[in-house]
N, C-alpha and C. Protein backbone atom coordinates (compact mmCIF):
# COMPACT_ATOMS: atom_id res chain seq x y z
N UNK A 1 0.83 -1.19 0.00
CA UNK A 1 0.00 0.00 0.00
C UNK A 1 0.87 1.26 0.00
N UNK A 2 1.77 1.60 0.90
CA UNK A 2 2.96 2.51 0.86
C UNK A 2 3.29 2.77 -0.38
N UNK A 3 4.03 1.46 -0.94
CA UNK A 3 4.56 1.56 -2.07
C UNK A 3 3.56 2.40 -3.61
N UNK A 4 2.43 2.09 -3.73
CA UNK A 4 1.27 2.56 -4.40
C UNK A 4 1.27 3.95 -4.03
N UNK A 5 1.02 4.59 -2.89
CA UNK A 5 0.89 5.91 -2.82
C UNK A 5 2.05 6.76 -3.21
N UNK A 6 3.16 6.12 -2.69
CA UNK A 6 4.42 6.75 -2.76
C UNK A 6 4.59 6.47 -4.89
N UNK A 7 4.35 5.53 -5.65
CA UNK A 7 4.43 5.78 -6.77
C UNK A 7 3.60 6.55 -7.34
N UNK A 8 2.56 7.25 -7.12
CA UNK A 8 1.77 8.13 -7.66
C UNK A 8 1.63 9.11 -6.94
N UNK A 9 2.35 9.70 -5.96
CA UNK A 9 2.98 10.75 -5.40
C UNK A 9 3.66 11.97 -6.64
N UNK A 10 2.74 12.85 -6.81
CA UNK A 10 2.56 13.94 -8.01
C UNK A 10 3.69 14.55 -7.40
N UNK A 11 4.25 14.87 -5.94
CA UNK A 11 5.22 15.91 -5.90
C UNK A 11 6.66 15.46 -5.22
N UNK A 12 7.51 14.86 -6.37
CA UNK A 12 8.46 14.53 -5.74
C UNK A 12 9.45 15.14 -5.16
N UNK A 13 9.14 16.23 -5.68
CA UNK A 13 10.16 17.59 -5.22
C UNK A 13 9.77 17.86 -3.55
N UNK A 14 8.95 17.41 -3.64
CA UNK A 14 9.05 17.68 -1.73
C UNK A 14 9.63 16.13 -1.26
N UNK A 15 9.31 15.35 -1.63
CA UNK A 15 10.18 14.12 -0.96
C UNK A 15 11.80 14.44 -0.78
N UNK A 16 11.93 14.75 -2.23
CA UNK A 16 13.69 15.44 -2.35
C UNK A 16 13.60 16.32 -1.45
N UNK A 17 13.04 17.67 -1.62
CA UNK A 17 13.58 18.56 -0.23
C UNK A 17 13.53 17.90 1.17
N UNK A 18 12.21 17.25 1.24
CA UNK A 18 12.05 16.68 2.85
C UNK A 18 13.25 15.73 3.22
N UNK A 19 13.87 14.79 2.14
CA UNK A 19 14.98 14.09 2.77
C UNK A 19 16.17 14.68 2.77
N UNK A 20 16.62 16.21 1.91
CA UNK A 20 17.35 17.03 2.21
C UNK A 20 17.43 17.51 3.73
N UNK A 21 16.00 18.29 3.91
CA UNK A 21 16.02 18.73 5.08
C UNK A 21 16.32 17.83 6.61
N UNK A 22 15.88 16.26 6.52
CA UNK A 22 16.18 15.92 7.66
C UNK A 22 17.79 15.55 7.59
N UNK A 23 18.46 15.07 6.27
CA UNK A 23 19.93 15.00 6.34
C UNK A 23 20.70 15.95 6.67
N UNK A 24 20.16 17.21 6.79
CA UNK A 24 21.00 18.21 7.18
C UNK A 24 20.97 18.61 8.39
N UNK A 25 19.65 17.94 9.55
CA UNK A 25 19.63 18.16 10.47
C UNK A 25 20.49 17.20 11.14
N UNK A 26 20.29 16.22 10.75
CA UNK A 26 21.07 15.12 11.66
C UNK A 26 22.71 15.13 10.94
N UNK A 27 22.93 15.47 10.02
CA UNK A 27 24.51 15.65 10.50
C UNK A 27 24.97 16.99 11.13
N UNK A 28 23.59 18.25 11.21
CA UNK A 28 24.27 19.50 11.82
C UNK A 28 24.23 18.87 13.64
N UNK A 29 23.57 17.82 14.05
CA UNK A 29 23.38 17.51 14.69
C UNK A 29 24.17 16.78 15.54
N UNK A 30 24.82 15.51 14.74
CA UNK A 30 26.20 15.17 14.90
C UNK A 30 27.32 15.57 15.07
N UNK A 31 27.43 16.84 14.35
CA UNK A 31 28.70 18.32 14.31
C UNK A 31 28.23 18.49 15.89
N UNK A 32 27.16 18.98 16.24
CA UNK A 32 26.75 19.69 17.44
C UNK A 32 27.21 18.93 18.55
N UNK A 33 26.94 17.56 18.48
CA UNK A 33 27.32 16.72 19.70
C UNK A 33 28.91 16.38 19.67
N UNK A 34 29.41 16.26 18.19
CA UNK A 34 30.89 15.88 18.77
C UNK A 34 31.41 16.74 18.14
N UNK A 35 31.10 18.13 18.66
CA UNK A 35 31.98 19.27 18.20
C UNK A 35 33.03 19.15 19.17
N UNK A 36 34.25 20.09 19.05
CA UNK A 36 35.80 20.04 19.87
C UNK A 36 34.87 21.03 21.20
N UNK A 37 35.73 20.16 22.16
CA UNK A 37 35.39 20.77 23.78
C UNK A 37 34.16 20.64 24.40
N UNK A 38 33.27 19.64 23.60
CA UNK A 38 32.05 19.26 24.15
C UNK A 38 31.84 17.96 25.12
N UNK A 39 33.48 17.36 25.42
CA UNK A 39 33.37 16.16 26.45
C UNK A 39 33.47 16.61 27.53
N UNK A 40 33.74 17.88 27.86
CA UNK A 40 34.10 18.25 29.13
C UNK A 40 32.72 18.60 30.09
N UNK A 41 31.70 18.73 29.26
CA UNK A 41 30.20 19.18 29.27
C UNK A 41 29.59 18.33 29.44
N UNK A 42 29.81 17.19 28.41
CA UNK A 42 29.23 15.78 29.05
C UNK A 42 29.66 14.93 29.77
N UNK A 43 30.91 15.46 30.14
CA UNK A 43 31.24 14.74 31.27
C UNK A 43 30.80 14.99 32.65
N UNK A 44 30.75 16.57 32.25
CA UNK A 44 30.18 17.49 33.80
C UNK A 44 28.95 17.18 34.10
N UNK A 45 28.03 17.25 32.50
CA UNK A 45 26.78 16.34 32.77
C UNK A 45 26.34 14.89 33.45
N UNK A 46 27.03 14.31 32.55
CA UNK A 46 27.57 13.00 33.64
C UNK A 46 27.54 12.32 34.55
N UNK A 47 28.18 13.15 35.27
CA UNK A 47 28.10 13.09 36.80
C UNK A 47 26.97 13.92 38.19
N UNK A 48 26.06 14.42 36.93
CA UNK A 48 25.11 15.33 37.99
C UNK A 48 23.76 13.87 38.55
N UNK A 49 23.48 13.21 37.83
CA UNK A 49 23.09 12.11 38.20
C UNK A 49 23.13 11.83 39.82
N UNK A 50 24.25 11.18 40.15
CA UNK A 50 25.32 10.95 41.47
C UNK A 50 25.58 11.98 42.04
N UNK A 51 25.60 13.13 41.76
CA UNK A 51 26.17 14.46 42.46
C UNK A 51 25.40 14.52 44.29
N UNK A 52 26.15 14.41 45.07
CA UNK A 52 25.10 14.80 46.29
C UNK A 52 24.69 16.16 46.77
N UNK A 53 24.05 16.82 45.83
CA UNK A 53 23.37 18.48 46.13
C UNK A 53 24.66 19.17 46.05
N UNK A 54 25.71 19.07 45.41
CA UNK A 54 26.99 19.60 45.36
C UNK A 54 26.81 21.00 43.92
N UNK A 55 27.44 22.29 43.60
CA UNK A 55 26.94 22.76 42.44
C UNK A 55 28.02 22.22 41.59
N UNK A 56 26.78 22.52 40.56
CA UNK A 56 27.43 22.30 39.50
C UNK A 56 28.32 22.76 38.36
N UNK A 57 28.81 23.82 39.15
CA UNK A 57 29.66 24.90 38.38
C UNK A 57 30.98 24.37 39.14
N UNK A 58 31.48 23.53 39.92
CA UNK A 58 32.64 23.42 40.67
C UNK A 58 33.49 22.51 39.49
């Protein structure tokens, strides 16, 4: 059934943009998470879990 709608799908130009648009989110996304100096953040994150009411700026 998928397959049927998706072949007589009049506007493919939005399929193309729409799978543009989510590929560009998820690798700006990937950049975002393992950009340089972002382990130190998730590391700080990390550990707030376990933290005993200690701040979190130390």
């Amino acid at each position: 059934m998928h397959r049927d709608v998706l072949t007589h799908f009049p506007f493919l130009s939005l399929v193309v943009i729409g799978q543009l648009l989510f590929l560009t989110i998820f690798v700006g996304a990937l950049f975002w998470v393992f950009r340089k100096g972002s382990k130190s953040f998730y590391d700080r994150m990390s550990s707030l879990p376990i933290d005993n009411g200690g701040n979190c700026d130390e």
